[in-house]
C-alpha atoms as a PDB file:
ATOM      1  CA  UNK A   1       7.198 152.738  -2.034  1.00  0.00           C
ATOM      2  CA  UNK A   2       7.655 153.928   1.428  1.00  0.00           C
ATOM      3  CA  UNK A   3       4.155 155.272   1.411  1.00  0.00           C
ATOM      4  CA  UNK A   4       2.727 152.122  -0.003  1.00  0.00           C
ATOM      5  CA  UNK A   5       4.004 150.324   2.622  1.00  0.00           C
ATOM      6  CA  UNK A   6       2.933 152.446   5.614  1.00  0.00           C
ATOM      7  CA  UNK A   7      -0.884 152.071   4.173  1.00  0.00           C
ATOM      8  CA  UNK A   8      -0.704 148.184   3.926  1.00  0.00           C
ATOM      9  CA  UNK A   9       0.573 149.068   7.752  1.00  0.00           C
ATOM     10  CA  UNK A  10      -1.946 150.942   8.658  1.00  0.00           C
ATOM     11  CA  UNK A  11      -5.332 148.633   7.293  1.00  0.00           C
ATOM     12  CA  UNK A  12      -3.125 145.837   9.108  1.00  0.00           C
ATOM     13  CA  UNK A  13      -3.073 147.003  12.348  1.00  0.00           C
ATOM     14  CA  UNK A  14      -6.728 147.994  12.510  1.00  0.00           C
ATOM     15  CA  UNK A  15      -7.631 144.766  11.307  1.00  0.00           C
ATOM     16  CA  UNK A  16      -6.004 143.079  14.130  1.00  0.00           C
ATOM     17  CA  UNK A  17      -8.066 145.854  16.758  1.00  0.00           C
ATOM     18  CA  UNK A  18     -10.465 144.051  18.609  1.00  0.00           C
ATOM     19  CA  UNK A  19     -13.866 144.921  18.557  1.00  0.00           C
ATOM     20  CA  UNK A  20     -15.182 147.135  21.015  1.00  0.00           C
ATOM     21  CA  UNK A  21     -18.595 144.875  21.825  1.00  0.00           C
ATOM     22  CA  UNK A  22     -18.375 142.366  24.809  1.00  0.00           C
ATOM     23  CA  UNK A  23     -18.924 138.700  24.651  1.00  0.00           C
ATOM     24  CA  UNK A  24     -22.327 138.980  26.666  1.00  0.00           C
ATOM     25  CA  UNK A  25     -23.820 141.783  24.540  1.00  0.00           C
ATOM     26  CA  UNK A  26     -23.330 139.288  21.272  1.00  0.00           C
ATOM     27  CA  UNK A  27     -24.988 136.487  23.510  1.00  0.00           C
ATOM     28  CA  UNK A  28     -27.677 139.393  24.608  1.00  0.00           C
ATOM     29  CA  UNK A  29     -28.241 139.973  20.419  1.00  0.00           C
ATOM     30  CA  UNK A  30     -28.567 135.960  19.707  1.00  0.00           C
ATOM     31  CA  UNK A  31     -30.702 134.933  22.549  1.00  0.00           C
ATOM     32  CA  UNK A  32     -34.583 134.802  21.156  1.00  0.00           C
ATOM     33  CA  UNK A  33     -37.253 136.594  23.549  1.00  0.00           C
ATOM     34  CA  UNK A  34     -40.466 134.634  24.125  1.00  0.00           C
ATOM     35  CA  UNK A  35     -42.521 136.802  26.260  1.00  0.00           C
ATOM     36  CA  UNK A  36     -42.890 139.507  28.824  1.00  0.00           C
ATOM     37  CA  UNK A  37     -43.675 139.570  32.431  1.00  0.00           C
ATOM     38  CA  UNK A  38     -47.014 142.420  32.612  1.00  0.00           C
ATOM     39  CA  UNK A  39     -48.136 142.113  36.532  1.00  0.00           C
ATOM     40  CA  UNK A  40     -46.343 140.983  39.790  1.00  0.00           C
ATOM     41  CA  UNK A  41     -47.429 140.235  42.935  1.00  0.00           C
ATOM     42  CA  UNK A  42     -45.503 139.275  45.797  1.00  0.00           C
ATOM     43  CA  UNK A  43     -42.004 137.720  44.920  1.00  0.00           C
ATOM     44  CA  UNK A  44     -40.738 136.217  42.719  1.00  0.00           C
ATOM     45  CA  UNK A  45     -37.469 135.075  40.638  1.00  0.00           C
ATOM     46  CA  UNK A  46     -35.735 134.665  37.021  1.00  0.00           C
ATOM     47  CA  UNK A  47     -33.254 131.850  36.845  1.00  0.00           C
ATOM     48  CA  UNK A  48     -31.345 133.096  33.283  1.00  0.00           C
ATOM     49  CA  UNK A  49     -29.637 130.033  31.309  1.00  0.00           C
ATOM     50  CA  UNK A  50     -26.431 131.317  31.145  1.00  0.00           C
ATOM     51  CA  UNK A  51     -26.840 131.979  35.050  1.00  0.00           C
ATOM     52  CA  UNK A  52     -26.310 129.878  38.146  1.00  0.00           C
ATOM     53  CA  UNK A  53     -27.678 133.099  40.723  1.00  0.00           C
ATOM     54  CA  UNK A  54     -31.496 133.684  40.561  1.00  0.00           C
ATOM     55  CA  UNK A  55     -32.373 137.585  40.654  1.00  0.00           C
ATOM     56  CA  UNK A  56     -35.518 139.547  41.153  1.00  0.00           C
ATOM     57  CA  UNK A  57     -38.386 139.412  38.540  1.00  0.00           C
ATOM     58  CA  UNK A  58     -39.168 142.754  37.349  1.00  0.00           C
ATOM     59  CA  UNK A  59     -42.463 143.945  35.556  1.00  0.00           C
ATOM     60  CA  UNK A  60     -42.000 144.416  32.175  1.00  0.00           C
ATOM     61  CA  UNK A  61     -38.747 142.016  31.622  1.00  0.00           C
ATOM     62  CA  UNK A  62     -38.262 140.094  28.548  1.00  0.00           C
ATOM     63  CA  UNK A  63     -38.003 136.427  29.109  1.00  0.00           C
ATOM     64  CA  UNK A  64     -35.382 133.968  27.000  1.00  0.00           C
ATOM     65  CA  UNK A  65     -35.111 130.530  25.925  1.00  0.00           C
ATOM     66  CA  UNK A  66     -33.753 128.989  28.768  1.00  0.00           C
ATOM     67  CA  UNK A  67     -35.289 131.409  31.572  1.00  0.00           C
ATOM     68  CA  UNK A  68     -36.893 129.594  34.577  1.00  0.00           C
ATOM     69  CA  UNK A  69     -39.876 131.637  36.358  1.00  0.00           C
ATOM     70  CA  UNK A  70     -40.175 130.879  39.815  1.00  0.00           C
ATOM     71  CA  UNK A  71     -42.931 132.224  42.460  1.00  0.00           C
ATOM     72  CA  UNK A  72     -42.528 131.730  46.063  1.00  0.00           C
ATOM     73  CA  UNK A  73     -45.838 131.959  48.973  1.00  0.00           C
ATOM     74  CA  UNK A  74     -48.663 134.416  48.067  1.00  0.00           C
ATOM     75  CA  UNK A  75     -47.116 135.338  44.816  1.00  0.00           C
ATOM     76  CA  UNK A  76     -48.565 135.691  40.872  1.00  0.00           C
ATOM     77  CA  UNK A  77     -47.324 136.813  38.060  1.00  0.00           C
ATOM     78  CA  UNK A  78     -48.944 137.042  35.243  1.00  0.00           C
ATOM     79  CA  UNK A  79     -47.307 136.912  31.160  1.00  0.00           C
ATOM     80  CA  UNK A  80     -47.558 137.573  27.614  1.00  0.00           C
ATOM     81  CA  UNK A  81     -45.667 135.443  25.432  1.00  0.00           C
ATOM     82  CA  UNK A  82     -44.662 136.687  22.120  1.00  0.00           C
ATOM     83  CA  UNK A  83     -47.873 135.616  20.282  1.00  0.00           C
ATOM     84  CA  UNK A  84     -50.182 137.419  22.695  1.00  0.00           C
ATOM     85  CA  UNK A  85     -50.899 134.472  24.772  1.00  0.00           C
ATOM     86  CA  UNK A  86     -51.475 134.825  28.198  1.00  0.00           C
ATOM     87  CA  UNK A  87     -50.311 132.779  31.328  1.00  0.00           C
ATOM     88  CA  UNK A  88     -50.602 133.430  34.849  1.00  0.00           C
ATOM     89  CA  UNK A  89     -48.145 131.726  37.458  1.00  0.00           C
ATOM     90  CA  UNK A  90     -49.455 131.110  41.019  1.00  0.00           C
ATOM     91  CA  UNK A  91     -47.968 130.909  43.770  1.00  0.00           C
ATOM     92  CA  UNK A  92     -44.940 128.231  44.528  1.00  0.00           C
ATOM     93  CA  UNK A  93     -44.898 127.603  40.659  1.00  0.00           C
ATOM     94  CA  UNK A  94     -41.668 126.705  38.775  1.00  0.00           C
ATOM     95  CA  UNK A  95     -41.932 127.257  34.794  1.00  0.00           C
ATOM     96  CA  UNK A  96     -39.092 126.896  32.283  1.00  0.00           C
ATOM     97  CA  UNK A  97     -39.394 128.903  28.838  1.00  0.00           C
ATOM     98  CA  UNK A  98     -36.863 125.941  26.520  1.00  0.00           C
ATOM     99  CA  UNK A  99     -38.207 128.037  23.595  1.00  0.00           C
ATOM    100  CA  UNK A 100     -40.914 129.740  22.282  1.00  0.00           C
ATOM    101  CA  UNK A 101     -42.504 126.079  21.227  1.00  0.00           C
ATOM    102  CA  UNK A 102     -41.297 124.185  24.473  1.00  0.00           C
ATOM    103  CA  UNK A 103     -43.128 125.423  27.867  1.00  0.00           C
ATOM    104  CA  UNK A 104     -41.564 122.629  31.385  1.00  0.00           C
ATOM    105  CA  UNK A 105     -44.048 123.403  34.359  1.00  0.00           C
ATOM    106  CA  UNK A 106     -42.299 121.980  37.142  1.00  0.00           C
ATOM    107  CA  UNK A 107     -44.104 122.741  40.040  1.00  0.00           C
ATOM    108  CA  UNK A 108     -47.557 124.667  41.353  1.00  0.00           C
ATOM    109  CA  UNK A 109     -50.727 125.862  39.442  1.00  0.00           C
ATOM    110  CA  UNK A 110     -50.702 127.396  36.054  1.00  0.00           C
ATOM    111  CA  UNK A 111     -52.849 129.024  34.153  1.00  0.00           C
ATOM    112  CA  UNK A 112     -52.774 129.154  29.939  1.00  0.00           C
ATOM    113  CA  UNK A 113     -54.583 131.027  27.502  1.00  0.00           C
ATOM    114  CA  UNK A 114     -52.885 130.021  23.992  1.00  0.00           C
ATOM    115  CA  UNK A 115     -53.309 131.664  21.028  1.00  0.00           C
ATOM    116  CA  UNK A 116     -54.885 129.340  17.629  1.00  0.00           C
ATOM    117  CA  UNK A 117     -51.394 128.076  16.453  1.00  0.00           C
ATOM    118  CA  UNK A 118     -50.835 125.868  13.219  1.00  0.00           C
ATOM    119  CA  UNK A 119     -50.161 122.441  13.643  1.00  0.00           C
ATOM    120  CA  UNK A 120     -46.268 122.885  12.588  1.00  0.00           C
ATOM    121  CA  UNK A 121     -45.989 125.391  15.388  1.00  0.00           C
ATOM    122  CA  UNK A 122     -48.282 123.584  18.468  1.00  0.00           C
ATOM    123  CA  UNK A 123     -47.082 124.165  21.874  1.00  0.00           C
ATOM    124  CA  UNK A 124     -45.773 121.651  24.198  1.00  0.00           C
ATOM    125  CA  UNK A 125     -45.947 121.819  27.771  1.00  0.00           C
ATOM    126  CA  UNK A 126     -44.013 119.140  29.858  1.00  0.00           C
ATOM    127  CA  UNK A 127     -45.234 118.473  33.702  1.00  0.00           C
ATOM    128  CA  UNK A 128     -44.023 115.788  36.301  1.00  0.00           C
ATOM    129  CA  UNK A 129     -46.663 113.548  35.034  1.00  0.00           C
ATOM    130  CA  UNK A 130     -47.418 114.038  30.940  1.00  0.00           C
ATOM    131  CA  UNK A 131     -46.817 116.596  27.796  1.00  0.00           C
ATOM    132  CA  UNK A 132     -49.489 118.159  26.862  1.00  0.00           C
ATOM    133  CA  UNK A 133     -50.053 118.812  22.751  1.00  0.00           C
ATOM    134  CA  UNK A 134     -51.335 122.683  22.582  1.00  0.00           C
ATOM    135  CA  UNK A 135     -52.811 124.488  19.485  1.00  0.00           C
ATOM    136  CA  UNK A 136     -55.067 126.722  21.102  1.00  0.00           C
ATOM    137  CA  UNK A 137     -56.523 126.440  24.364  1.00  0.00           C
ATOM    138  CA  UNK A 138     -57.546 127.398  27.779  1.00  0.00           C
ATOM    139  CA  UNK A 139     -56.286 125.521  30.715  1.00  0.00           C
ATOM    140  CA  UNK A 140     -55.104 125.032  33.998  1.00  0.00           C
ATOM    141  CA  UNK A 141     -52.050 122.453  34.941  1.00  0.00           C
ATOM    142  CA  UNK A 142     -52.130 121.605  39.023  1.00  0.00           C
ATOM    143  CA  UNK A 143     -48.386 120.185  39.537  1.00  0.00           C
ATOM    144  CA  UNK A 144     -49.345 120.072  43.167  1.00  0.00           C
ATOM    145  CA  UNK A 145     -49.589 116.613  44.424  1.00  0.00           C
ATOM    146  CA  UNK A 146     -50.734 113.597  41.733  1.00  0.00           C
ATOM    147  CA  UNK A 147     -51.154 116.518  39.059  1.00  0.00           C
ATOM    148  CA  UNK A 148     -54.488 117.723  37.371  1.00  0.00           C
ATOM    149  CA  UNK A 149     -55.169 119.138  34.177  1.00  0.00           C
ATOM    150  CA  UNK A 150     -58.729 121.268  33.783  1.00  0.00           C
ATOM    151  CA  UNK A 151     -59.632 122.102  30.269  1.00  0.00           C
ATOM    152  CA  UNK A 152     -61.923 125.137  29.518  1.00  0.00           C
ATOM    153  CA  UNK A 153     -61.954 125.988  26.027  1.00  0.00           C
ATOM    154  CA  UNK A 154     -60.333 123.826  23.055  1.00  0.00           C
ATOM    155  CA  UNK A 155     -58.611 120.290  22.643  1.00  0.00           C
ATOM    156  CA  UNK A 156     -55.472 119.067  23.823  1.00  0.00           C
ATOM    157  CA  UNK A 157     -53.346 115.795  23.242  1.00  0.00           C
ATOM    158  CA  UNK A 158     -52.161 114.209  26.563  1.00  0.00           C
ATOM    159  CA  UNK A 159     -49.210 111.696  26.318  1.00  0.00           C
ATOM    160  CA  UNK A 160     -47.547 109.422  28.701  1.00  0.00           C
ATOM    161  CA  UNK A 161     -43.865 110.083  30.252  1.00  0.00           C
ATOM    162  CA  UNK A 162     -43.394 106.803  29.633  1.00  0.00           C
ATOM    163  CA  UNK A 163     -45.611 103.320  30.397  1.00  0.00           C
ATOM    164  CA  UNK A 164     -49.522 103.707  29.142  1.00  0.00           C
ATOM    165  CA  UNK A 165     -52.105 105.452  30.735  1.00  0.00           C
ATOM    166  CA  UNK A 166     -54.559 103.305  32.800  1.00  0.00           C
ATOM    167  CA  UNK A 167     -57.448 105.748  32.152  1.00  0.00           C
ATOM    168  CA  UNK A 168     -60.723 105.635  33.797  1.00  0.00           C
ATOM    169  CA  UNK A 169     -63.564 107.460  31.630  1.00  0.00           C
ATOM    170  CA  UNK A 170     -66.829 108.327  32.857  1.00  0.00           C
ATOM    171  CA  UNK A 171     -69.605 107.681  30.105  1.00  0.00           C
ATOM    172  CA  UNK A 172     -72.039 109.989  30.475  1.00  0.00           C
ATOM    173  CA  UNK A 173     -75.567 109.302  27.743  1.00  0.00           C
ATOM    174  CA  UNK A 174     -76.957 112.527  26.589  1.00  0.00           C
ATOM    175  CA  UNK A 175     -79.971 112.069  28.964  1.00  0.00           C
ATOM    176  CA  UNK A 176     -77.957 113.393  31.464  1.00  0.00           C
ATOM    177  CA  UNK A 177     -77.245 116.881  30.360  1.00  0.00           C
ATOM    178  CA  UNK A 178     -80.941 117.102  29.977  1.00  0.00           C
ATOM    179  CA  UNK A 179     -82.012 116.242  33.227  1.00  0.00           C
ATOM    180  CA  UNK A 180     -79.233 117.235  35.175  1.00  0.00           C
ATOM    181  CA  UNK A 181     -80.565 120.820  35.785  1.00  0.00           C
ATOM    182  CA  UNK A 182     -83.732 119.196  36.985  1.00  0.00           C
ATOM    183  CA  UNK A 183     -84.423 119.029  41.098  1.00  0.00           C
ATOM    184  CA  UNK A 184     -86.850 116.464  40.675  1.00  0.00           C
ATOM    185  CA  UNK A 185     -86.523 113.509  43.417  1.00  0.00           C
ATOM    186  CA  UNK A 186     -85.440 110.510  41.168  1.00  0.00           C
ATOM    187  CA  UNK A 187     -83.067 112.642  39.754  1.00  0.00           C
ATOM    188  CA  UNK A 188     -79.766 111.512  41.548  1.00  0.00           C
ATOM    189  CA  UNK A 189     -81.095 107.700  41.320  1.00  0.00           C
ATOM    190  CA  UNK A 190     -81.019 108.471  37.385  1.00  0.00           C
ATOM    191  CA  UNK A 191     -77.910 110.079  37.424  1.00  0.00           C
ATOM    192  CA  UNK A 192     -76.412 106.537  39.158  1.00  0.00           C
ATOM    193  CA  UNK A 193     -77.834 104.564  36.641  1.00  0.00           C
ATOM    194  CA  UNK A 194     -76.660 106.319  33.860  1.00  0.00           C
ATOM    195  CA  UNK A 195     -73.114 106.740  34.998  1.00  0.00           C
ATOM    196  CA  UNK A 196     -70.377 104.039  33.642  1.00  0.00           C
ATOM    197  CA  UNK A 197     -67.122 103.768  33.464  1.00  0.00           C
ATOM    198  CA  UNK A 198     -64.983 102.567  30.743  1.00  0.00           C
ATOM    199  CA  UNK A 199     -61.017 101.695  30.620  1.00  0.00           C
ATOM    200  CA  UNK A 200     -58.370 102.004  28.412  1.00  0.00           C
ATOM    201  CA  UNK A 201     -54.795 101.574  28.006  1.00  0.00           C
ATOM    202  CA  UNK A 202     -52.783 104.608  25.834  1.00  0.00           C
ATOM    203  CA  UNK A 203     -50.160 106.074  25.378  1.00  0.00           C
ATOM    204  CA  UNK A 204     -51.968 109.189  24.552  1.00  0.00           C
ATOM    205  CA  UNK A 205     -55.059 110.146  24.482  1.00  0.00           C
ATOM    206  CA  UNK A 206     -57.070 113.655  23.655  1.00  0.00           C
ATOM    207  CA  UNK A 207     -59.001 115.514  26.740  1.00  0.00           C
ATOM    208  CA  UNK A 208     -61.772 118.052  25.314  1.00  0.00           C
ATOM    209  CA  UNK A 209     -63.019 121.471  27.054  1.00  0.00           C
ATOM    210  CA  UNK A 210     -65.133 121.115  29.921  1.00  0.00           C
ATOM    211  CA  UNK A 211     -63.507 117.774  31.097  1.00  0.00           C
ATOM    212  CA  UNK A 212     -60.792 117.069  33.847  1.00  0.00           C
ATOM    213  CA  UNK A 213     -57.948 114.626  34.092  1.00  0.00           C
ATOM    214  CA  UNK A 214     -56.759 113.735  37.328  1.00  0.00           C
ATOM    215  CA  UNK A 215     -53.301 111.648  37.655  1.00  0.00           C
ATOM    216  CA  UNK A 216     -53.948 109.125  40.566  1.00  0.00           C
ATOM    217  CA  UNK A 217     -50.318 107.612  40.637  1.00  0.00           C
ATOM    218  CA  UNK A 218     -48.532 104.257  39.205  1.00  0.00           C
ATOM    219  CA  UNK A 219     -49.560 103.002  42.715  1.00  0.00           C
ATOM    220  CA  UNK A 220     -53.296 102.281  41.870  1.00  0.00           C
ATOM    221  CA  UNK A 221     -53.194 100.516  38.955  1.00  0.00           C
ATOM    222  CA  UNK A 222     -54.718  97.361  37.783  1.00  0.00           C
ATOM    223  CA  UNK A 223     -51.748  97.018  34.794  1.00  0.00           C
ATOM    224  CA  UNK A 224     -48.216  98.071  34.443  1.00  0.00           C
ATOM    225  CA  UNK A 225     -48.654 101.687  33.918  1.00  0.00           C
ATOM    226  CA  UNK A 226     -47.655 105.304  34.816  1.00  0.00           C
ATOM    227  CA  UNK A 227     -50.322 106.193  36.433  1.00  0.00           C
ATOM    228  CA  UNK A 228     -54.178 105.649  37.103  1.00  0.00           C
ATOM    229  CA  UNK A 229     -55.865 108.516  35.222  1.00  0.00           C
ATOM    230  CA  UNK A 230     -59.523 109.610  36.041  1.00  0.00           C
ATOM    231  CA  UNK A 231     -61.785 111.893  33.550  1.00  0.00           C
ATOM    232  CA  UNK A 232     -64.207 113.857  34.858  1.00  0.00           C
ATOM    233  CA  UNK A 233     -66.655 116.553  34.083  1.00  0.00           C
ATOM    234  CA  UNK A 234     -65.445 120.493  35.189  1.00  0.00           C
ATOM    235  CA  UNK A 235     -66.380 121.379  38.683  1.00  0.00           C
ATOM    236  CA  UNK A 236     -68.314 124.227  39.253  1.00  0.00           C
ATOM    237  CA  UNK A 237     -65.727 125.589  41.464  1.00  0.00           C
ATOM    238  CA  UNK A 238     -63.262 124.960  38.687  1.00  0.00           C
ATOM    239  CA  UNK A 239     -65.292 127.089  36.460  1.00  0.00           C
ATOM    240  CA  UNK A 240     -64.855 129.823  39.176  1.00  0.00           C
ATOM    241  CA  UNK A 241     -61.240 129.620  39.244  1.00  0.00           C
ATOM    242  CA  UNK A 242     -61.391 130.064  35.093  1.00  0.00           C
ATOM    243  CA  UNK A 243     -63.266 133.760  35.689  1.00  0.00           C
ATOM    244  CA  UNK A 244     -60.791 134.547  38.202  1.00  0.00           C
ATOM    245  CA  UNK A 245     -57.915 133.905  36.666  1.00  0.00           C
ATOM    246  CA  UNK A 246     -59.191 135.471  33.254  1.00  0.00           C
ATOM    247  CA  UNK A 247     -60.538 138.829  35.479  1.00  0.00           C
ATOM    248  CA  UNK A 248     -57.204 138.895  36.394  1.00  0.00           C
ATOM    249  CA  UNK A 249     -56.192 140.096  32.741  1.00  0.00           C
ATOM    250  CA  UNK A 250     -59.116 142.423  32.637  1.00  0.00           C
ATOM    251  CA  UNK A 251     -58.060 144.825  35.401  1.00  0.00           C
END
């Protein structure tokens, strides 16, 4: 009896032993990694969620739900998220990872390279002035100033903050890709003529690759909206910045 009692004793008081695993190291096991940071130039600085203290980004460190990137002056760093997607950070850019599905780009110039994603699992990426509907795409987000958004490859789904979209949309006829390589002397008259604008009211609207969206402010509109949006063709300077920021990967 004696015995019987010492071994309910015994599995008693090593049931009430706490475990020897710290409260942080559980959080470390539950938090989900999204990507990886693969090149660093300059400085730059991971804000963790469950942290008020920035501290130094470090090549090769996982990134979290919840982690904001920052890069200060003269500073890139360039990712790969957990799909193999690719993003590149320049310099005085703010970027918050709210999960692997939810990108916030606070601040600066980005640069994306998404993976083809299903429909059920299309990226979002929030700026100062719109979210941006991703499934697979090449892009660049300027937060600098009224905010741009330069689309290289793909389609992407641009929605309003809040009020419509006043957006102005150059209209283009299919002449003009024809002659447009053409250094004959009427050949800026003719691109005058051709050249229209037409505008719309949304909500939301799609931009497709080789065009540019430029946010021009609530300021200048005709109507109550968020902002006066102008669609352009890519610049060929634009194009440039696409190769550089893709060599970038390459070396």
């Amino acid at each position: 009896m004696k015995l019987l009692f010492l071994c309910f004793s015994l599995v008693a008081i090593m049931w009430a032993m706490p475990v020897d695993i710290e409260e942080n190291e559980i959080y470390e096991l539950e938090k989900k990694s999204v990507g990886f940071i693969i090149h660093i130039e300059g400085k730059a600085k991971v804000l963790s969620k469950e942290s008020i203290k920035k501290h130094k980004a470090k090549l090769g460190e996982a990134l979290f739900e919840g982690d904001m990137l920052i890069t200060y002056n003269e500073a890139k760093v360039l990712l790969e998220l957990d799909d193999s997607s690719k993003i590149i950070l320049n310099d005085n850019s703010e970027l918050t990872f709210i999960n692997e599905n939810n990108l916030k780009q606070s601040a600066g110039e980005i640069y994306y390279k998404i993976k083809k994603r299903k429909a059920s699992q299309g990226l979002k990426v929030e700026t100062p002035f719109s979210i941006m509907g991703i499934k697979g795409t090449e892009f660049i987000i300027d937060a600098r100033g009224k905010g741009q958004i330069a689309l290289n490859e793909g389609l992407v789904g641009i929605e309003s903050l809040q009020e419509n979209f006043e957006l102005h949309k150059k209209k283009l006829i299919q002449e003009y890709e024809k002659y447009k390589s053409e250094q004959n002397a009427g050949f800026e008259a003719y691109k005058a003529e051709i050249e229209g604008k037409t505008v719309s009211y949304l909500k939301s609207f799609d931009l497709e690759a080789g065009k540019v969206i430029n946010f021009l402010g609530a300021e200048v509109c005709v109507k109550v909206c968020e902002a006066k949006v102008d669609e352009t063709l890519m610049t060929e300077d634009l194009h440039k910045r696409f190769e550089m920021y893709k060599q970038m990967f390459k070396e």
